[in-house]
N, C-alpha and C. Protein backbone atom coordinates (compact mmCIF):
# COMPACT_ATOMS: atom_id res chain seq x y z
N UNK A 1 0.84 -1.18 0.00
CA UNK A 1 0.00 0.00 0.00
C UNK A 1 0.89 1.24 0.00
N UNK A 2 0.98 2.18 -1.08
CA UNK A 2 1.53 3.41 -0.67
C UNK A 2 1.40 4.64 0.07
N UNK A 3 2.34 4.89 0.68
CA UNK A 3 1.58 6.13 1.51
C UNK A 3 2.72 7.65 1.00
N UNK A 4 2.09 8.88 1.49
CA UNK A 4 1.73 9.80 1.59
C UNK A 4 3.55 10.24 2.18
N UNK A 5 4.21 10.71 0.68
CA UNK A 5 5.78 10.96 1.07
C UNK A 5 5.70 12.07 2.33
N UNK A 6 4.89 12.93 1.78
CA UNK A 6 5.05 14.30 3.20
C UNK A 6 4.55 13.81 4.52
N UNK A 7 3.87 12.60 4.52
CA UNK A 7 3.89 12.14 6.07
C UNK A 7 4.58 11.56 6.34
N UNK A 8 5.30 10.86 5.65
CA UNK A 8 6.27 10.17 6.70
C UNK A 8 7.73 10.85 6.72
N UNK A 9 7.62 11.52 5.82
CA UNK A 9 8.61 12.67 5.86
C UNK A 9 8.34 13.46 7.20
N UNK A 10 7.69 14.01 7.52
CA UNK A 10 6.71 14.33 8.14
C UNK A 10 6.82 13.62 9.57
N UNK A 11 5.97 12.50 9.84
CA UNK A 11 6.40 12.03 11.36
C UNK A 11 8.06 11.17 11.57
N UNK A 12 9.18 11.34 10.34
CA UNK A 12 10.25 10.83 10.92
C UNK A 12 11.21 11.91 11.53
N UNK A 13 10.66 13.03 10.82
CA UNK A 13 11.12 14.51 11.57
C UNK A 13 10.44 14.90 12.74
N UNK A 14 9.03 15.20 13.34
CA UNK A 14 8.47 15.33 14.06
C UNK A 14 8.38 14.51 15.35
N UNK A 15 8.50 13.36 15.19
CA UNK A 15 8.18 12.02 15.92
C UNK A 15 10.29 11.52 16.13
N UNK A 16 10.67 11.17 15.34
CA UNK A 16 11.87 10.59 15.55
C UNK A 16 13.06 11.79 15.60
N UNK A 17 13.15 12.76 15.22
CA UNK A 17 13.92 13.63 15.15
C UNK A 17 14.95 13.42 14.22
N UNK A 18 14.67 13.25 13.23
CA UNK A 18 15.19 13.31 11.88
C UNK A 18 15.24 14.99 11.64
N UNK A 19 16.53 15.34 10.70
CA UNK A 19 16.61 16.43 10.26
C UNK A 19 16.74 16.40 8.57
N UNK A 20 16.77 17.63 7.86
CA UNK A 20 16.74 18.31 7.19
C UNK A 20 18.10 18.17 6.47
N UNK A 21 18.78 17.46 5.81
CA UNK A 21 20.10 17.44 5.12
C UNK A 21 19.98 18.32 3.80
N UNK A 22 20.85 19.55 3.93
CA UNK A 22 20.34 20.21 2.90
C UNK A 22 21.71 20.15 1.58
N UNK A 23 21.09 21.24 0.32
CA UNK A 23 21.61 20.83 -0.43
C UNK A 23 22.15 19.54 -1.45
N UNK A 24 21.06 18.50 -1.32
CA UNK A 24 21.06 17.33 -1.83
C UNK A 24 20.09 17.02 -3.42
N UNK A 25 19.93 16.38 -3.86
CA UNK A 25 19.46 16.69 -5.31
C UNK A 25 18.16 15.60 -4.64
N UNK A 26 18.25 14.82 -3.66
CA UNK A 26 16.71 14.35 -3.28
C UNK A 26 16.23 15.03 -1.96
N UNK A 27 15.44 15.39 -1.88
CA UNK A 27 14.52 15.68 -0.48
C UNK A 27 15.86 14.90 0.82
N UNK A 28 16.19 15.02 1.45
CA UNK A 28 16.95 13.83 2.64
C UNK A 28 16.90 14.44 3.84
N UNK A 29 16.44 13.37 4.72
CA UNK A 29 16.51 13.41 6.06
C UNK A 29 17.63 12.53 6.64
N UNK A 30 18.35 13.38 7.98
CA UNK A 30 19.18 12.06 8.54
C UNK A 30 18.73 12.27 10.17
N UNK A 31 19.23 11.59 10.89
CA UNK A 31 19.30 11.25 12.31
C UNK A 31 20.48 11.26 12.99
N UNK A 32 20.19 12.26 13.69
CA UNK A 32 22.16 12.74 14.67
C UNK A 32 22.05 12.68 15.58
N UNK A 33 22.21 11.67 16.46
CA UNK A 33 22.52 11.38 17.73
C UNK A 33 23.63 11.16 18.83
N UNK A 34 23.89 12.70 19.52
CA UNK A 34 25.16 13.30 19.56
C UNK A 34 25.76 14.14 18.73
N UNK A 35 25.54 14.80 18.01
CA UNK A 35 26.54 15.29 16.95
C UNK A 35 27.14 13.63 15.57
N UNK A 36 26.67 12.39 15.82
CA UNK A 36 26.79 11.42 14.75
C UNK A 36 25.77 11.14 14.44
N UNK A 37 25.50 10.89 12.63
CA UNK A 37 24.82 10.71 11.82
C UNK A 37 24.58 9.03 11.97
N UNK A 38 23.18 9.16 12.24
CA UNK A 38 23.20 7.54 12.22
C UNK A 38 22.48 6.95 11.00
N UNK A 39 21.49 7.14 10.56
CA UNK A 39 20.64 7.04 9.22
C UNK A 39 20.41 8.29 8.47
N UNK A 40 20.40 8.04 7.26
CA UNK A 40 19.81 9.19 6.27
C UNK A 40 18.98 8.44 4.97
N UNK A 41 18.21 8.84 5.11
CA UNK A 41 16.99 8.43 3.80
C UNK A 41 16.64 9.33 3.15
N UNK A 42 16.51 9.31 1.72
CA UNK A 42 16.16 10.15 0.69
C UNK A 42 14.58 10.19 -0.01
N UNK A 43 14.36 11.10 -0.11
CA UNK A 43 12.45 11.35 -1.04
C UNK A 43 12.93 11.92 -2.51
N UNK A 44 12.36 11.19 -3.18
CA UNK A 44 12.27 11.89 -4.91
C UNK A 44 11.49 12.94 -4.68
N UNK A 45 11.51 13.58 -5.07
CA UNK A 45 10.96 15.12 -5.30
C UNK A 45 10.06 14.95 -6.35
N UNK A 46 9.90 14.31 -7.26
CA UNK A 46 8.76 14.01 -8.40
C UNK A 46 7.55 13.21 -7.63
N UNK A 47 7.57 12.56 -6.63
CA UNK A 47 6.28 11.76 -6.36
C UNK A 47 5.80 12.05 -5.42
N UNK A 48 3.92 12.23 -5.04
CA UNK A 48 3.61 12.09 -4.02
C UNK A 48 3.71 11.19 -3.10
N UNK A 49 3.45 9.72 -3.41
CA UNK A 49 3.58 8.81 -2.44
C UNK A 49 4.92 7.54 -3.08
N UNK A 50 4.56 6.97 -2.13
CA UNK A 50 5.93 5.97 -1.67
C UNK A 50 5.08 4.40 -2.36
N UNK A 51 6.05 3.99 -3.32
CA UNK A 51 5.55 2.16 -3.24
C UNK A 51 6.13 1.48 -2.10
N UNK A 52 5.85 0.30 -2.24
CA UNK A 52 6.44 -0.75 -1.15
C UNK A 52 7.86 -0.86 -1.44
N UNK A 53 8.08 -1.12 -2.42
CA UNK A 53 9.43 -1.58 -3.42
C UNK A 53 10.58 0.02 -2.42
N UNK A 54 10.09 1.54 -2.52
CA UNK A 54 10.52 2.37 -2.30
C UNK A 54 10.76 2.50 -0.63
N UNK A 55 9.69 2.11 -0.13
CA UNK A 55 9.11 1.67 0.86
C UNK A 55 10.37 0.66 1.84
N UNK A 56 11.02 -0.25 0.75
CA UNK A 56 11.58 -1.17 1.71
C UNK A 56 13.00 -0.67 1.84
N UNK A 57 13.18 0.07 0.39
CA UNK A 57 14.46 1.09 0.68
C UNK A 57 14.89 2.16 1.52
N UNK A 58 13.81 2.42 2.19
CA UNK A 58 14.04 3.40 3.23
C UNK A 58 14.14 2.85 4.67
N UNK A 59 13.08 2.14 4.74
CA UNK A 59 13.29 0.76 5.32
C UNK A 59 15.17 0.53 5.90
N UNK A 60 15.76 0.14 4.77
CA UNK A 60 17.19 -0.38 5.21
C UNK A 60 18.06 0.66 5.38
N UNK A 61 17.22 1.95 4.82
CA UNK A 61 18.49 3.29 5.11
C UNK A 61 18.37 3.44 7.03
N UNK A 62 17.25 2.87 7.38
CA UNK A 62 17.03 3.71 8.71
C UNK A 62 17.29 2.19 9.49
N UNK A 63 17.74 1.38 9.01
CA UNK A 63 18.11 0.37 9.57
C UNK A 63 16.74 -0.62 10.18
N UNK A 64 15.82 -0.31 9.81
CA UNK A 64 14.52 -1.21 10.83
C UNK A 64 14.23 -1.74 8.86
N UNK A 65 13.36 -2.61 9.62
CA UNK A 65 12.44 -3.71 8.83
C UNK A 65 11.07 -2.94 8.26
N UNK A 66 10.85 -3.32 7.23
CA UNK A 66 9.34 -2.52 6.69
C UNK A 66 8.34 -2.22 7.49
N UNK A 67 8.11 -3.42 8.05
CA UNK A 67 7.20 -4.00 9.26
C UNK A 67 7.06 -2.95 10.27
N UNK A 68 8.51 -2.42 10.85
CA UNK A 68 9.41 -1.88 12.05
C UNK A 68 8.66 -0.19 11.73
N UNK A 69 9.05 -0.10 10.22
CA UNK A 69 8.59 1.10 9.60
C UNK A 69 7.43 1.81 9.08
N UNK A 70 6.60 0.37 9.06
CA UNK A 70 5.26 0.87 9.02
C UNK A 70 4.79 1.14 10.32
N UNK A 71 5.39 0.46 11.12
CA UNK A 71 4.65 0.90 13.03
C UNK A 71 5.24 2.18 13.13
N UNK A 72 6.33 2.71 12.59
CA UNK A 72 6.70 3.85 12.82
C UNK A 72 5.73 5.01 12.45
N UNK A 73 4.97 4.97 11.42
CA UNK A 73 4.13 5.71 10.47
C UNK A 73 3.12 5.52 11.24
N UNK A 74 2.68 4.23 11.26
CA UNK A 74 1.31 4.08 12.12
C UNK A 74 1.12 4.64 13.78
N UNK A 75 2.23 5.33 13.99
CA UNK A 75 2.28 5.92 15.26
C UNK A 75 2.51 4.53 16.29
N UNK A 76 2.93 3.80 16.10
CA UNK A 76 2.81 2.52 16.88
C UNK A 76 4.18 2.45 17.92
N UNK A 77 5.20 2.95 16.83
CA UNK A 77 6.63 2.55 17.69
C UNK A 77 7.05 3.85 17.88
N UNK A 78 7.28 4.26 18.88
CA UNK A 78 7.97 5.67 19.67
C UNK A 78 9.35 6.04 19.43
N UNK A 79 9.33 6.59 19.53
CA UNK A 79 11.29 7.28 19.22
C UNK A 79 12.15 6.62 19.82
N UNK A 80 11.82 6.27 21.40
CA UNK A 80 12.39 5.76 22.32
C UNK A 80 12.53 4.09 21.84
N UNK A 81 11.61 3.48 21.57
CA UNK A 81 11.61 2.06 20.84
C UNK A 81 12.64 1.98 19.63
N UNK A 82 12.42 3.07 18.39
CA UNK A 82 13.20 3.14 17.50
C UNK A 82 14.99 3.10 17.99
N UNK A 83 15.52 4.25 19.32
CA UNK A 83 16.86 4.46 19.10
C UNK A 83 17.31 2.90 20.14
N UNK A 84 16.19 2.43 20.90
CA UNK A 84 16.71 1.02 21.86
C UNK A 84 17.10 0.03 20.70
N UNK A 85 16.01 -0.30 19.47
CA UNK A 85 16.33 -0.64 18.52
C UNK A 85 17.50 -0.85 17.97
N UNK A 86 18.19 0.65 17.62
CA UNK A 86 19.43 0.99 17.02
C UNK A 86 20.60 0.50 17.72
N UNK A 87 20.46 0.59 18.87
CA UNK A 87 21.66 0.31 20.07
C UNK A 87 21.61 -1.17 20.30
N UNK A 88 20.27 -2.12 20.18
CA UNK A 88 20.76 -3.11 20.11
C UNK A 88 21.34 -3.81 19.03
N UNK A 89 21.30 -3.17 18.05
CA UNK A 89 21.36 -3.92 16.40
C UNK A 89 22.78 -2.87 16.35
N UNK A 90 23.38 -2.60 17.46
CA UNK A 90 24.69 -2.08 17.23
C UNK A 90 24.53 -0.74 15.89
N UNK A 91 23.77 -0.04 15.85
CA UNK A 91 23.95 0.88 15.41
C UNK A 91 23.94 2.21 15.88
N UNK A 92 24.37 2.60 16.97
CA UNK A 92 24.30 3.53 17.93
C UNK A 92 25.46 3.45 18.53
């Protein structure tokens, strides 16, 4: 099912504290925790919404599972869930 690029653009900035990477030729958000960059995911600028296929690629930029990432969207998994996540999967 595709969803809605400016929302999840949208709650990974709002909700996870993703920023604004500027000067990039795609839309990109990353995640700095401490002053280090831990994920960065990119938006095409031509499309409103996201396929699955696109979907699973962002997916592996932010290090969680589609699954992981749709609870993220669905308001399901908290920020706090997401960075325990990261730290156990040694990415933190």
């Amino acid at each position: 099912m595709p969803i809605d690029k400016k929302d999840l653009r949208r709650c990974l900035v709002q909700k996870f504290g993703f920023q604004d990477v500027p000067g990039t030729k795609h839309d990109a958000v990353a995640l700095f925790v401490k002053d280090r960059k831990v994920a960065t995911t990119r938006f095409s600028r031509g499309r409103d919404t996201i396929n699955p296929a696109i979907l699973s690629q962002i997916a592996k930029q932010i290090w969680v599972q589609l699954s992981y990432l749709q609870g993220m969207y669905d308001w399901h998994n908290s920020c706090e869930d997401y960075l325990e996540l990261l730290r156990h999967n040694d990415r933190l």
